[in-house]
Structures are given as structure tokens and as C-alpha cells.
Protein backbone atom coordinates (compact mmCIF):
# COMPACT_ATOMS: atom_id res chain seq x y z
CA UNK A 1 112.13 99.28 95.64
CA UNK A 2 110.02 100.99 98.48
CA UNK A 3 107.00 100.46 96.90
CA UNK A 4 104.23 99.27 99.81
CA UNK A 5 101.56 96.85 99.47
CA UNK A 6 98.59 99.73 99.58
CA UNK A 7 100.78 100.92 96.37
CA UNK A 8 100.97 97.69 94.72
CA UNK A 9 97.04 97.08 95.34
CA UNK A 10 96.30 100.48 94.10
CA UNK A 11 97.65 100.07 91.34
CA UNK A 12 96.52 96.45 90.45
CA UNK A 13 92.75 97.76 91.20
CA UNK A 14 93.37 101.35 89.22
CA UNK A 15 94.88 100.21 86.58
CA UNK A 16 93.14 97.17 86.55
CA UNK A 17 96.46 94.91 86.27
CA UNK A 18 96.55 91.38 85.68
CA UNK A 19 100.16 89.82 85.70
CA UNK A 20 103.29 90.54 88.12
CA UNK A 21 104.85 91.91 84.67
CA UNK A 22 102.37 95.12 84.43
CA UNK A 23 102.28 95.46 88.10
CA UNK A 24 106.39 95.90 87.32
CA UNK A 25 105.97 97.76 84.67
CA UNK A 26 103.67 100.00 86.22
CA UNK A 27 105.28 100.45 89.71
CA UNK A 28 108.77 98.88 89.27
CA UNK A 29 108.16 95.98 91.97
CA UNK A 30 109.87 92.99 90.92
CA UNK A 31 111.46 93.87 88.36
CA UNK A 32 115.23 94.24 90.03
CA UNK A 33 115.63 91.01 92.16
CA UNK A 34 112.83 89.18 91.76
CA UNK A 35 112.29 88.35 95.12
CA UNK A 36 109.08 89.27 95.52
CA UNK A 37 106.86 88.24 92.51
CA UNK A 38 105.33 85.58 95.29
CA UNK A 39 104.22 88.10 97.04
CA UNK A 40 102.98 90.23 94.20
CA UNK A 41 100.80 86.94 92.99
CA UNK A 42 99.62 86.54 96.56
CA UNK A 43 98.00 89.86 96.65
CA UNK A 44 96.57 89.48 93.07
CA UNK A 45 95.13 86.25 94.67
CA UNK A 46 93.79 87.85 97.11
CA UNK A 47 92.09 90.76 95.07
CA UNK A 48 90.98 88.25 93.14
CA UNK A 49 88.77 85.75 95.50
């Protein structure tokens, strides 16, 4: 989708996000394929510790 991870942490820390599904919602990441809902969890992991 082109969206970056600087977007996708933006948005999880703006909007104060809490599942892949709003970070979707809210940027359109992972909501096509898939693929990369790891990765989406991984950085609200990381937020997160």
C-alpha cells in the first residue's frame, strides 16, 4: 500500500490505536493481502514495551 513504518507509528501513537484492524482502518495497511499484519503487531510491540 506505500504506507511506511514512520506512517504506521504515527498513526498508532496519534490516534492512539490498539489492534492491526484500526491501524487498517485508519491507514489501509493490511487490509489487501495480509501480508504484513506481523509486522504491524511487531511495531505495536514495540511501542508498547
Amino acid at each position: 500500500m506505500g504506507i511506511t513504518r514512520g506512517e504506521i507509528e504515527d498513526a498508532i501513537k496519534a490516534k492512539g490505536l490498539k489492534t492491526v484492524e484500526e491501524v487498517g482502518e485508519e491507514t489501509s495497511t493490511g487490509t489487501v493481502c495480509r501480508g504484513c499484519q506481523d509486522q504491524i503487531q511487531e511495531i505495536f510491540d514495540e511501542i508498547n514495551s
